[in-house]
C-alpha atoms as a PDB file:
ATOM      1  CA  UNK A   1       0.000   0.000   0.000  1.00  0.00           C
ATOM      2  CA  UNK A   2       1.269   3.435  -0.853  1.00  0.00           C
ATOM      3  CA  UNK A   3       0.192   6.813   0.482  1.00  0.00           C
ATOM      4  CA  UNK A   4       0.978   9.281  -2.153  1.00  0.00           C
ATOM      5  CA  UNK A   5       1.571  12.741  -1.003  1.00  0.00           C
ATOM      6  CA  UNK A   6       0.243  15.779  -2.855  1.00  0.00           C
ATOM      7  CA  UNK A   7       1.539  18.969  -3.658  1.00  0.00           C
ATOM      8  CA  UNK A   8       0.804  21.412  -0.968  1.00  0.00           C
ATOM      9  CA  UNK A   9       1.511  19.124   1.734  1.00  0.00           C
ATOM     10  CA  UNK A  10       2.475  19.923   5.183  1.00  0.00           C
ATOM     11  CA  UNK A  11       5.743  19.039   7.305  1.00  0.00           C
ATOM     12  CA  UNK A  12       5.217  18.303  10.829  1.00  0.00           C
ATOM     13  CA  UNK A  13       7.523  16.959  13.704  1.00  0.00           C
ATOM     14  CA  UNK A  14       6.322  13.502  15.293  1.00  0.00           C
ATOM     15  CA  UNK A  15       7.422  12.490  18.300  1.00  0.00           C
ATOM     16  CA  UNK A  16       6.021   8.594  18.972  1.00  0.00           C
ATOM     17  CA  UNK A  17       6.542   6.394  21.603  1.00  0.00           C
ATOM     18  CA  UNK A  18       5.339   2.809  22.085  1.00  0.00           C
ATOM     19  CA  UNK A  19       4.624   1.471  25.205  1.00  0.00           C
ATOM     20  CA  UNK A  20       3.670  -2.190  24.230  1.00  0.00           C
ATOM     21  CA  UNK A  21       4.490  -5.220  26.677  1.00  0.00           C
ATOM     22  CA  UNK A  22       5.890  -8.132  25.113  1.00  0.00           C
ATOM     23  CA  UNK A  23       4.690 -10.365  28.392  1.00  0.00           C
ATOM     24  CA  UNK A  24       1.355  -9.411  27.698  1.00  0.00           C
ATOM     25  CA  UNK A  25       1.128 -11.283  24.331  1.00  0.00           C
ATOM     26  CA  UNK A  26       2.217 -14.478  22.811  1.00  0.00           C
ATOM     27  CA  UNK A  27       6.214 -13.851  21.184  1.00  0.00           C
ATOM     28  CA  UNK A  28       4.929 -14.599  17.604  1.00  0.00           C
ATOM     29  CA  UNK A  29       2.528 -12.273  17.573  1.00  0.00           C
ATOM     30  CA  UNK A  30       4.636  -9.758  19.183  1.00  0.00           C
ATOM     31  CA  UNK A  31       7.208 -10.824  16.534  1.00  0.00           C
ATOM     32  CA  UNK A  32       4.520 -10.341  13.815  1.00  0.00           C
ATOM     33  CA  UNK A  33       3.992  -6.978  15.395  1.00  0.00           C
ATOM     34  CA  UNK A  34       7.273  -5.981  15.275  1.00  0.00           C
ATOM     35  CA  UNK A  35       7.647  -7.030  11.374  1.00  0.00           C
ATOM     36  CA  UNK A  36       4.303  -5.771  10.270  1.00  0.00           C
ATOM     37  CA  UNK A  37       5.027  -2.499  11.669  1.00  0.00           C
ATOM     38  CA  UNK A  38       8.686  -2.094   9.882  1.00  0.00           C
ATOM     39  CA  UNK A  39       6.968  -2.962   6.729  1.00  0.00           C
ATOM     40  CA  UNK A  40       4.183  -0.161   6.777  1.00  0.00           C
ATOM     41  CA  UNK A  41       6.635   2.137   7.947  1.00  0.00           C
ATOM     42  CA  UNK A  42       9.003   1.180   5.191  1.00  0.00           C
ATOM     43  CA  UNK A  43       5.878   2.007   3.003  1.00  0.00           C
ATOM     44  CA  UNK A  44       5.392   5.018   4.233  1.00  0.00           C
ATOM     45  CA  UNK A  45       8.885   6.289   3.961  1.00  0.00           C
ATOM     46  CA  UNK A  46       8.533   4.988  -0.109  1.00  0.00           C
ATOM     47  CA  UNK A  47       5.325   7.171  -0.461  1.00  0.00           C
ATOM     48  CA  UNK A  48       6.953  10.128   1.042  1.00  0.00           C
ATOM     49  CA  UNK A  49       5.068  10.367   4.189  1.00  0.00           C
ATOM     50  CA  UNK A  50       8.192   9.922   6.352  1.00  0.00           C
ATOM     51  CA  UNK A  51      11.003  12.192   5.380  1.00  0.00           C
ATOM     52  CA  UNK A  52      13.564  11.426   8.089  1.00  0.00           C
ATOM     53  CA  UNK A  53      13.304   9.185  11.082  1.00  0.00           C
ATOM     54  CA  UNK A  54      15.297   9.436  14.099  1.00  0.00           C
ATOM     55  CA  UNK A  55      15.816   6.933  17.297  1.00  0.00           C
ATOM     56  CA  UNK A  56      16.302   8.765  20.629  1.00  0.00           C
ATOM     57  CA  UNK A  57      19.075   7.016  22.185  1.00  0.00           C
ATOM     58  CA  UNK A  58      18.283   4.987  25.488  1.00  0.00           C
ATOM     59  CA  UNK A  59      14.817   4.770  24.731  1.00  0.00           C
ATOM     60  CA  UNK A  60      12.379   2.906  21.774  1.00  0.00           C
ATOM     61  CA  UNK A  61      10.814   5.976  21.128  1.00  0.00           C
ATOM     62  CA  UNK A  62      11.673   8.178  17.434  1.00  0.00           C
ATOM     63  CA  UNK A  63      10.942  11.535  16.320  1.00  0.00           C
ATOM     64  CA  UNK A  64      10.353  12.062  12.531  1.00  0.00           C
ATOM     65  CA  UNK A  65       9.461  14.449   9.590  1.00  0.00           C
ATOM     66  CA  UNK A  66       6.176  14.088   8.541  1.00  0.00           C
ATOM     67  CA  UNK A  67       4.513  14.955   5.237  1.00  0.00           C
ATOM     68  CA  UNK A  68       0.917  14.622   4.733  1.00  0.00           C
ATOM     69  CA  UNK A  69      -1.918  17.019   2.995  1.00  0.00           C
ATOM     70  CA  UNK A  70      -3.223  18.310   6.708  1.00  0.00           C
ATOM     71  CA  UNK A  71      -3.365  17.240  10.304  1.00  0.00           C
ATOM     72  CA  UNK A  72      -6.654  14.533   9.398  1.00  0.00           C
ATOM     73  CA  UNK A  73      -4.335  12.876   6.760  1.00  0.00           C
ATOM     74  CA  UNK A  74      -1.137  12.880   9.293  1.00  0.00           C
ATOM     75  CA  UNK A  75      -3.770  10.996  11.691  1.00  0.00           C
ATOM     76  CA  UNK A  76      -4.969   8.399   9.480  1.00  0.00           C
ATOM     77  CA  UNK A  77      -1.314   7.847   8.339  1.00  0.00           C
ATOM     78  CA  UNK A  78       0.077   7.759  11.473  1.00  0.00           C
ATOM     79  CA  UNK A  79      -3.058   5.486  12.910  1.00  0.00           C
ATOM     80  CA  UNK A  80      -2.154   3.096  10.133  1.00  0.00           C
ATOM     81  CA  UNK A  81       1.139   1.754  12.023  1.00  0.00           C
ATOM     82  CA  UNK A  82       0.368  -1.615  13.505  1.00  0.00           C
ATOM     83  CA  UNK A  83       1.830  -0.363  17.181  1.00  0.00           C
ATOM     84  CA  UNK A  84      -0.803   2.624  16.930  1.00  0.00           C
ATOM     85  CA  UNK A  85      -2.779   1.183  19.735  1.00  0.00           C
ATOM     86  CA  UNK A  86       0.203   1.037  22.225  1.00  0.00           C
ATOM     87  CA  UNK A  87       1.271   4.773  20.705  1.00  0.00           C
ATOM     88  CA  UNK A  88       1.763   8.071  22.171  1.00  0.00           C
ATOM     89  CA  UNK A  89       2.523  10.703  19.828  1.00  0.00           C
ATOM     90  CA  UNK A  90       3.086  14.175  20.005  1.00  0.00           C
ATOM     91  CA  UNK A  91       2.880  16.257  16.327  1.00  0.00           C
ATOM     92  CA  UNK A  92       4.017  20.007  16.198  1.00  0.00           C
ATOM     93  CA  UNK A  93       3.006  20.992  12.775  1.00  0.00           C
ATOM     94  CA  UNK A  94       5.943  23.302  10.971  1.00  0.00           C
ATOM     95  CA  UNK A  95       6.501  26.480   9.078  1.00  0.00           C
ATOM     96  CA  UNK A  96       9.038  27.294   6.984  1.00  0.00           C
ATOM     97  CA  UNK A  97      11.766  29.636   8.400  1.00  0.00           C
ATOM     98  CA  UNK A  98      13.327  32.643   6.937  1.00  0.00           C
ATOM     99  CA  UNK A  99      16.380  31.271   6.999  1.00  0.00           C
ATOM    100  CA  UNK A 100      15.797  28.116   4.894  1.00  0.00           C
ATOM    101  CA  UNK A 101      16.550  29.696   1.130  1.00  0.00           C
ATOM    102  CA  UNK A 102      19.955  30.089   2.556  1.00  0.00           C
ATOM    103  CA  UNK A 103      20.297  26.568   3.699  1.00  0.00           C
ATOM    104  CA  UNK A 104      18.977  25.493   0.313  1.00  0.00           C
ATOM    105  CA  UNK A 105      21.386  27.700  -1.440  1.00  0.00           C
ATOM    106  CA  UNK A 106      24.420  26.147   1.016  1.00  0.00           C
ATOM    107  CA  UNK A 107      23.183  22.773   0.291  1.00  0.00           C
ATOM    108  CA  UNK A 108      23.682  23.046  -3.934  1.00  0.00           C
END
């Protein structure tokens, strides 16, 4: 499944966390879990939705660039991931800075 992402389309800054037990569940379907929810993901990076993904050392949580059409869309997109259930997430939608046509210009 692919997401694609329009013109237009917003960045935000998503901060998830997972909080899932393994103990609570049976290992292959926390294995399955786990698998299923590097494959969406991978799909989502291929459709654009995640520009860059970071872990936060010492801890399974990430923070990530975001691209979707508008808060609704970042939702269902981010609601998609497998681990959404055992998910807190924190978005900050962004704006574009003043100073990023110099950056662009740096980075030719």
């Amino acid at each position: 499944m692919t997401d694609p992402i329009p013109a237009g389309a917003q960045e935000f800054l998503v901060r998830i966390s997972v909080q899932v037990d393994p103990a609570a569940m049976s290992p292959d379907r926390f294995a399955d879990l786990l698998q299923d929810e590097r494959a969406r993901g991978a799909e989502l990076v291929r459709a654009g939705a995640i520009k860059h993904i970071w872990r936060l050392p010492g801890t399974s949580d990430n923070v990530g660039i975001w691209t979707a059409l508008n808060a609704t869309v970042l939702h269902d997109l981010i609601s998609s991931l497998p681990l959404f259930r055992w998910m807190t997430v924190a978005v900050t939608p962004l704006a574009t800075h003043p100073l990023e046509p110099v950056l662009q210009e740096v980075r030719r």
